[in-house]
C-alpha atoms as a PDB file:
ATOM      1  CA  UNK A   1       9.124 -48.957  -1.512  1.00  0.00           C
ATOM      2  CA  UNK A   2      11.035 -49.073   1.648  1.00  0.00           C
ATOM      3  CA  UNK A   3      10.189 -47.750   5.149  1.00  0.00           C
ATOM      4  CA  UNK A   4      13.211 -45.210   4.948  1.00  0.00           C
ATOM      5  CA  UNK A   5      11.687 -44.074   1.202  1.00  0.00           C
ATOM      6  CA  UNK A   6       7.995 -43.861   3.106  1.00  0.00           C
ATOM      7  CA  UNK A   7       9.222 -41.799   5.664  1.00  0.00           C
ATOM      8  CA  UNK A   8      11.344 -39.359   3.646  1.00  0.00           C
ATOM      9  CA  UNK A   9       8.295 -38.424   1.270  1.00  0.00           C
ATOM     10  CA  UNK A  10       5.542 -38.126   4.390  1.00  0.00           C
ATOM     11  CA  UNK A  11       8.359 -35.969   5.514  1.00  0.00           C
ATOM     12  CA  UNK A  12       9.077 -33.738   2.658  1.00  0.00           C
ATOM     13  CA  UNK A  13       5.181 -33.108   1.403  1.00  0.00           C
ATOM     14  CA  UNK A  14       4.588 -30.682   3.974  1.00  0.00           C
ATOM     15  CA  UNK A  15       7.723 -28.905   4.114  1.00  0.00           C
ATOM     16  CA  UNK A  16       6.778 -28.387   0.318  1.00  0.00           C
ATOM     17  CA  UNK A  17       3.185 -26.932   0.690  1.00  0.00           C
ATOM     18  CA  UNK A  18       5.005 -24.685   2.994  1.00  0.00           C
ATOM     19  CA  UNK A  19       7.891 -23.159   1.111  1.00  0.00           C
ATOM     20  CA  UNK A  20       5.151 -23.117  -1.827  1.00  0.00           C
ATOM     21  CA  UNK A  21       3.313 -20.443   0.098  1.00  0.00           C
ATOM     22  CA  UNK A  22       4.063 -17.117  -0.192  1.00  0.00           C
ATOM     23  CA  UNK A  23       4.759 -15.071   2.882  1.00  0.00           C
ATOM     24  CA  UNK A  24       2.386 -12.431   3.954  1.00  0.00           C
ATOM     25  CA  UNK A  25       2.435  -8.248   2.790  1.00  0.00           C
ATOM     26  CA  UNK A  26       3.758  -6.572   5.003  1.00  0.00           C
ATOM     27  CA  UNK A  27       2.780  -2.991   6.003  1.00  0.00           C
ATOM     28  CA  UNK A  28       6.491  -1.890   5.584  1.00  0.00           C
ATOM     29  CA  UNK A  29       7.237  -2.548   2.275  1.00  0.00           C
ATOM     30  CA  UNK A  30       4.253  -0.696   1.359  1.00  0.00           C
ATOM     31  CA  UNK A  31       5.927   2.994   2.854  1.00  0.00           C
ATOM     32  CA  UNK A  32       7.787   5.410   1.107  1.00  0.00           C
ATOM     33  CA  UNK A  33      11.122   6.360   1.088  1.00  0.00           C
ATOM     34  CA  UNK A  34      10.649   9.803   1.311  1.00  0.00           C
ATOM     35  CA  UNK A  35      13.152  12.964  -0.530  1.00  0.00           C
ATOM     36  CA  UNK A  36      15.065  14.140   2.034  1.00  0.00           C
ATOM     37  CA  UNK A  37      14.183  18.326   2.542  1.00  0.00           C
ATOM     38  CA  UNK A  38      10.166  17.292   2.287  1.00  0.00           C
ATOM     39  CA  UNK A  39       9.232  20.795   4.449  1.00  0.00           C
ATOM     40  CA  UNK A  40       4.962  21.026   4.938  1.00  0.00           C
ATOM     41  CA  UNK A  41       4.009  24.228   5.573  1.00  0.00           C
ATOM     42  CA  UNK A  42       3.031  24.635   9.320  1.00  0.00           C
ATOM     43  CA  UNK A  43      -0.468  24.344   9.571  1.00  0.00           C
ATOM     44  CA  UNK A  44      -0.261  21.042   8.316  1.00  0.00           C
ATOM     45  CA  UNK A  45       2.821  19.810  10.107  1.00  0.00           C
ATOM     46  CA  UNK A  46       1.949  16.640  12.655  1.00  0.00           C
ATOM     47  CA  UNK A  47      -1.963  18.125  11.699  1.00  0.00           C
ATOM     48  CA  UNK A  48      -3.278  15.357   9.697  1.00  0.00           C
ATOM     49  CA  UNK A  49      -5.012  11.992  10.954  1.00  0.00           C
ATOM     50  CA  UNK A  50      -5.951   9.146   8.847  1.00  0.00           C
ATOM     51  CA  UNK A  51      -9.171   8.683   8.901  1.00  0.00           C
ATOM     52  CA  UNK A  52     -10.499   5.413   6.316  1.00  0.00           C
ATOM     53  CA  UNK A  53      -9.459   3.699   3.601  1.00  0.00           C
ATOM     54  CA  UNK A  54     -11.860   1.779   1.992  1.00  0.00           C
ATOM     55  CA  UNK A  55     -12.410  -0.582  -1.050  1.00  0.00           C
ATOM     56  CA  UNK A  56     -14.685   1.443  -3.903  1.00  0.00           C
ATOM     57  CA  UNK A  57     -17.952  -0.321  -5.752  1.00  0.00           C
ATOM     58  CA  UNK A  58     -15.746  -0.604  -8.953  1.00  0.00           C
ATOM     59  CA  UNK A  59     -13.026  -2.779  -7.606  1.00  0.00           C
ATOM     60  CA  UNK A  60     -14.570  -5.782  -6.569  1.00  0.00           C
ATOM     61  CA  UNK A  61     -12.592  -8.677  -8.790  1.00  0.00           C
ATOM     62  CA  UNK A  62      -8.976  -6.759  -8.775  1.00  0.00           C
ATOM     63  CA  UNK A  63      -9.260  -6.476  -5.301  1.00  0.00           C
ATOM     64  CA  UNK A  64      -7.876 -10.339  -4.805  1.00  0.00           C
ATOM     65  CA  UNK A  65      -4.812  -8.960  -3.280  1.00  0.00           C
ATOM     66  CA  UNK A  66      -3.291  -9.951  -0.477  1.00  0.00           C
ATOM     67  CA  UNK A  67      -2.631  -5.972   0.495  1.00  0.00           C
ATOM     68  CA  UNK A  68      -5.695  -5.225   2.926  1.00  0.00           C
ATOM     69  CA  UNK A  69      -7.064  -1.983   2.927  1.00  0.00           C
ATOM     70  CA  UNK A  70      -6.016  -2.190   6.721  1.00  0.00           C
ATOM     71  CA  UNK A  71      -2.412  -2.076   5.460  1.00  0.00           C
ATOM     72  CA  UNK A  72      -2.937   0.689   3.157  1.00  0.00           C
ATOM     73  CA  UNK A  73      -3.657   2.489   6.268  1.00  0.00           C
ATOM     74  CA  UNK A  74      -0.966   1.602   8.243  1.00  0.00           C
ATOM     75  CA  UNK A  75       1.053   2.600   5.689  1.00  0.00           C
ATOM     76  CA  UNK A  76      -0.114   5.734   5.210  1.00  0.00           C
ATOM     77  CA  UNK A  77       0.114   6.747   8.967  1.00  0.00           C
ATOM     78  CA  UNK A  78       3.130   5.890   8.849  1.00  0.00           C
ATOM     79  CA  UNK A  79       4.430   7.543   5.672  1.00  0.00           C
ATOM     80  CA  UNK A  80       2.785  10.461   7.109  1.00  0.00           C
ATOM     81  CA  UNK A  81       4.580  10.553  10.287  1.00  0.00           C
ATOM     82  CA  UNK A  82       7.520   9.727   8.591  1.00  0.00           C
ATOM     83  CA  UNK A  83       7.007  12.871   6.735  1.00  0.00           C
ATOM     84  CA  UNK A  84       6.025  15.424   9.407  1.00  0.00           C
ATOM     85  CA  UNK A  85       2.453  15.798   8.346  1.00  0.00           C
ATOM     86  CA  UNK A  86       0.998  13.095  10.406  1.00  0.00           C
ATOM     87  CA  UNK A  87      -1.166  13.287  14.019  1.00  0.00           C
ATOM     88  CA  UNK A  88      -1.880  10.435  15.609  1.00  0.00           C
ATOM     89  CA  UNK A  89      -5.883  11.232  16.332  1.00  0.00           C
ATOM     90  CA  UNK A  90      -7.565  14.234  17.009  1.00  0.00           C
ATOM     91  CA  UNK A  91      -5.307  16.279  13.790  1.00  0.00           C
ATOM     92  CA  UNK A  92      -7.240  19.463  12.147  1.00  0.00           C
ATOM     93  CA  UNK A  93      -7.516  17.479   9.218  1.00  0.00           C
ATOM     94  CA  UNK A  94      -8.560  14.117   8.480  1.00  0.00           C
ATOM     95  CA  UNK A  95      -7.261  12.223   5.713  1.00  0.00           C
ATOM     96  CA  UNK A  96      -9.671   9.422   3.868  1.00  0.00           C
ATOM     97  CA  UNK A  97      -8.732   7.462   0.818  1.00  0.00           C
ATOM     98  CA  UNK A  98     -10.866   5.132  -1.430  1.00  0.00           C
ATOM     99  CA  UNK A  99      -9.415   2.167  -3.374  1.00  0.00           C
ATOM    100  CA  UNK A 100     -10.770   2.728  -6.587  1.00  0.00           C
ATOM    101  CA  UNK A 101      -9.102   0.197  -8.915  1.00  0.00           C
ATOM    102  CA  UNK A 102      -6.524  -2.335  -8.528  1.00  0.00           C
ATOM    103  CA  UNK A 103      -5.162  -3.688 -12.167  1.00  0.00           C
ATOM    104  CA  UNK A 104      -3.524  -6.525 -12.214  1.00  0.00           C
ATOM    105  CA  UNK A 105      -2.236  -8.980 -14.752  1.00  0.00           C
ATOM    106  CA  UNK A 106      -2.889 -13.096 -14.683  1.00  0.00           C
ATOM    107  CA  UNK A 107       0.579 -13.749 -15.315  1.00  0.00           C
ATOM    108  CA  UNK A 108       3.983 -12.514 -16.712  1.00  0.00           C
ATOM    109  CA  UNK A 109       7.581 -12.383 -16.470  1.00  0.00           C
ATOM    110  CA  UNK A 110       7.758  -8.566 -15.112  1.00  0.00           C
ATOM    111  CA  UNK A 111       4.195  -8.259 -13.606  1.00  0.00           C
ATOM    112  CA  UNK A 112       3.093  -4.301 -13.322  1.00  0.00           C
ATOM    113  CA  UNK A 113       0.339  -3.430 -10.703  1.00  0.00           C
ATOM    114  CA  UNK A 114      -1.463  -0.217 -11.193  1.00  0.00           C
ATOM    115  CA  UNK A 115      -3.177   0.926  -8.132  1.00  0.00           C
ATOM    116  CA  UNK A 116      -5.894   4.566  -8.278  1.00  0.00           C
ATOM    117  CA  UNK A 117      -6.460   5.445  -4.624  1.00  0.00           C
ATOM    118  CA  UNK A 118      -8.798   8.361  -4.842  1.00  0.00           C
ATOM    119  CA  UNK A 119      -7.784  10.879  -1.578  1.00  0.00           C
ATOM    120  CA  UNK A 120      -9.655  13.305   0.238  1.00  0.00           C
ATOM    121  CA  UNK A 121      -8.215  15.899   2.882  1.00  0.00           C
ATOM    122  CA  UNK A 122     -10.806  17.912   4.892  1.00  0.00           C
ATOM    123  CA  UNK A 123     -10.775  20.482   7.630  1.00  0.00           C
ATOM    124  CA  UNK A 124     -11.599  18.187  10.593  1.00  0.00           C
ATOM    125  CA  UNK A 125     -13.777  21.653  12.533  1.00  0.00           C
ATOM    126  CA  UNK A 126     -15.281  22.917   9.116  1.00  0.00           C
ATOM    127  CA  UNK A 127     -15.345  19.807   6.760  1.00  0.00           C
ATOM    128  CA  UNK A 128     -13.816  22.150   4.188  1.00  0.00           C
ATOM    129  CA  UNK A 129     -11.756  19.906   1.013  1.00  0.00           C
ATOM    130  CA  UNK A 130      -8.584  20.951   1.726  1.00  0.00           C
ATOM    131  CA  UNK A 131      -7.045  18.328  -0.875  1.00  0.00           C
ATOM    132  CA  UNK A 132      -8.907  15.948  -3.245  1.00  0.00           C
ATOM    133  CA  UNK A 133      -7.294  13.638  -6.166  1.00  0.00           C
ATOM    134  CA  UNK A 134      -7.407  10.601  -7.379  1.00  0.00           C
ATOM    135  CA  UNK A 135      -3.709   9.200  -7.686  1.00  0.00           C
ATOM    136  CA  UNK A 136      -3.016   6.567 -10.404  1.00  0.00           C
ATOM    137  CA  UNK A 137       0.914   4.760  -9.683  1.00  0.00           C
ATOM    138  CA  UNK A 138       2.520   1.667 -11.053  1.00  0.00           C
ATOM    139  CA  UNK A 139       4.482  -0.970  -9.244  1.00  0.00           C
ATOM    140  CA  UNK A 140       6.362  -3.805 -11.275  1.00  0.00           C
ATOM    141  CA  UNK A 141       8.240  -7.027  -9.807  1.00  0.00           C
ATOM    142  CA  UNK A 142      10.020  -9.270 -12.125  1.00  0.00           C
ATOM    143  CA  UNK A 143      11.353 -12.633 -12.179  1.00  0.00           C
ATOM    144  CA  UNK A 144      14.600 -11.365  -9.609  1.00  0.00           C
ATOM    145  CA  UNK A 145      11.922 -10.858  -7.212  1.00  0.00           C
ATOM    146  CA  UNK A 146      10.371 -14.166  -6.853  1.00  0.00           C
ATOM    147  CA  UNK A 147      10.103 -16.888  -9.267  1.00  0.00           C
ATOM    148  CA  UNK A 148       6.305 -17.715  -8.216  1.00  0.00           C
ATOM    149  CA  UNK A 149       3.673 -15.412  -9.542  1.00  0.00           C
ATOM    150  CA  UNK A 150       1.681 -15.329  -6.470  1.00  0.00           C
ATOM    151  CA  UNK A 151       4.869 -13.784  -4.121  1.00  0.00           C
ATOM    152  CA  UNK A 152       5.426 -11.799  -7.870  1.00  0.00           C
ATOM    153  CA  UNK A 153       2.022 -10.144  -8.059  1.00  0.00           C
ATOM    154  CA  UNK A 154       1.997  -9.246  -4.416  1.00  0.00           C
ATOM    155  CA  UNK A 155       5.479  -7.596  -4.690  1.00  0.00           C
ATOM    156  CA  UNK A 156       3.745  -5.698  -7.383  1.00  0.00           C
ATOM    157  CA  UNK A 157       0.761  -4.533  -5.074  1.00  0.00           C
ATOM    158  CA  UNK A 158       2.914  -3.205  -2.713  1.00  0.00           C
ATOM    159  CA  UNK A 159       5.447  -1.808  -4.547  1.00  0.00           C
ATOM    160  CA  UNK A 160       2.351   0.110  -6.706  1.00  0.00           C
ATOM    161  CA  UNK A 161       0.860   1.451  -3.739  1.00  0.00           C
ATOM    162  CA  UNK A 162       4.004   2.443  -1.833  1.00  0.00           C
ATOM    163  CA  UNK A 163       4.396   4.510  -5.129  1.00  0.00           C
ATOM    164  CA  UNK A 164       0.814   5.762  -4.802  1.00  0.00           C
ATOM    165  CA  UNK A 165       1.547   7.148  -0.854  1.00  0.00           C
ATOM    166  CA  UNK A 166       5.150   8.527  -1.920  1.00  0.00           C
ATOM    167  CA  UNK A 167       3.094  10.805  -4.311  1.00  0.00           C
ATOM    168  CA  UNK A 168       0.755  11.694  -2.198  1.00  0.00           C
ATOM    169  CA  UNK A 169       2.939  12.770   0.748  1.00  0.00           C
ATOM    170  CA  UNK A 170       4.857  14.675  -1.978  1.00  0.00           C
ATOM    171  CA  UNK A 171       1.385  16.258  -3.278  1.00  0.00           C
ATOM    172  CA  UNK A 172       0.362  16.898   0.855  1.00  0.00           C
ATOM    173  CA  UNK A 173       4.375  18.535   1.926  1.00  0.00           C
ATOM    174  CA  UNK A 174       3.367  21.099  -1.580  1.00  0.00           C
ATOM    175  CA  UNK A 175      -0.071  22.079   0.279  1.00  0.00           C
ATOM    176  CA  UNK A 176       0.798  26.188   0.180  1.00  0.00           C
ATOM    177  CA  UNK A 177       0.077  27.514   4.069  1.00  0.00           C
ATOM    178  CA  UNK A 178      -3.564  28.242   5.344  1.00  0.00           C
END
């Protein structure tokens, strides 16, 4: 083997780990596009803070994701700014959502996520439940979306809970007036 052949492979090894890897979630591909004409009813317009999001006691192994419950709160301030219901601290009402269960499959061609965020909205001065569910949305990425199933399957957790927030701003903006 030459010197030139050395090189070249010492070289290239690297650069391969590294286009191997997939890149990071990001918190913006995780928000909602959002209907145009979403109108909240006043007392909850720029009234609701986010308070946690958490990982429940049933989701330990699904949980591998790369999609930190960190980002899941990002996201949802943002999707609720983006919406007109969100405060940025200090809102009457205080928004708190629990990852309950993150399914995902080992492997496939069109990988579906499904993500159940259980969310609670309380009066922030009386601690009344305003709004509680538990939301259950899909997300799906196929092979046009990445060939590897590691970028796949996080394409798929994103994409499942960006579904999850659109419904629940949808399900918040319906909130009749209090």
């Amino acid at each position: 083997m030459t010197t030139f052949s050395r090189r070249s492979i010492l070289v290239s090894l690297p650069l391969l780990g590294v286009a191997a890897c997939a890149p990071p979630p990001t918190t913006a591909a995780m928000v909602p596009d959002l209907p145009p004409g979403l109108a909240p009813a006043p007392a909850f317009r720029n009234a609701i803070s986010v308070g946690t999001v958490t990982i429940g006691p049933d989701s330990g192994t699904p949980w591998n994701s790369a999609v930190a419950p960190e980002q899941v709160r990002d996201a949802t301030v943002q999707a609720l700014a983006g919406a007109g219901l969100g405060a940025a601290s200090g809102g009457r009402y205080r928004l708190d959502g629990t990852l309950q269960q993150l399914e995902r499959p080992y492997a496939g061609f069109a990988m579906t996520v499904t993500a159940t965020i259980a969310w609670r909205l309380v009066d922030a001065a009386s601690g009344a439940v305003v709004y509680s569910k538990v939301l259950k949305s899909l997300g799906t990425a196929t092979l046009d979306d990445a060939v590897d199933n590691g970028p796949r399957l996080r394409i798929a957790d994103q994409r499942a809970v960006r579904a999850n927030l659109q419904q629940l701003v949808q399900d918040l903006a319906a909130l009749p007036a209090r």
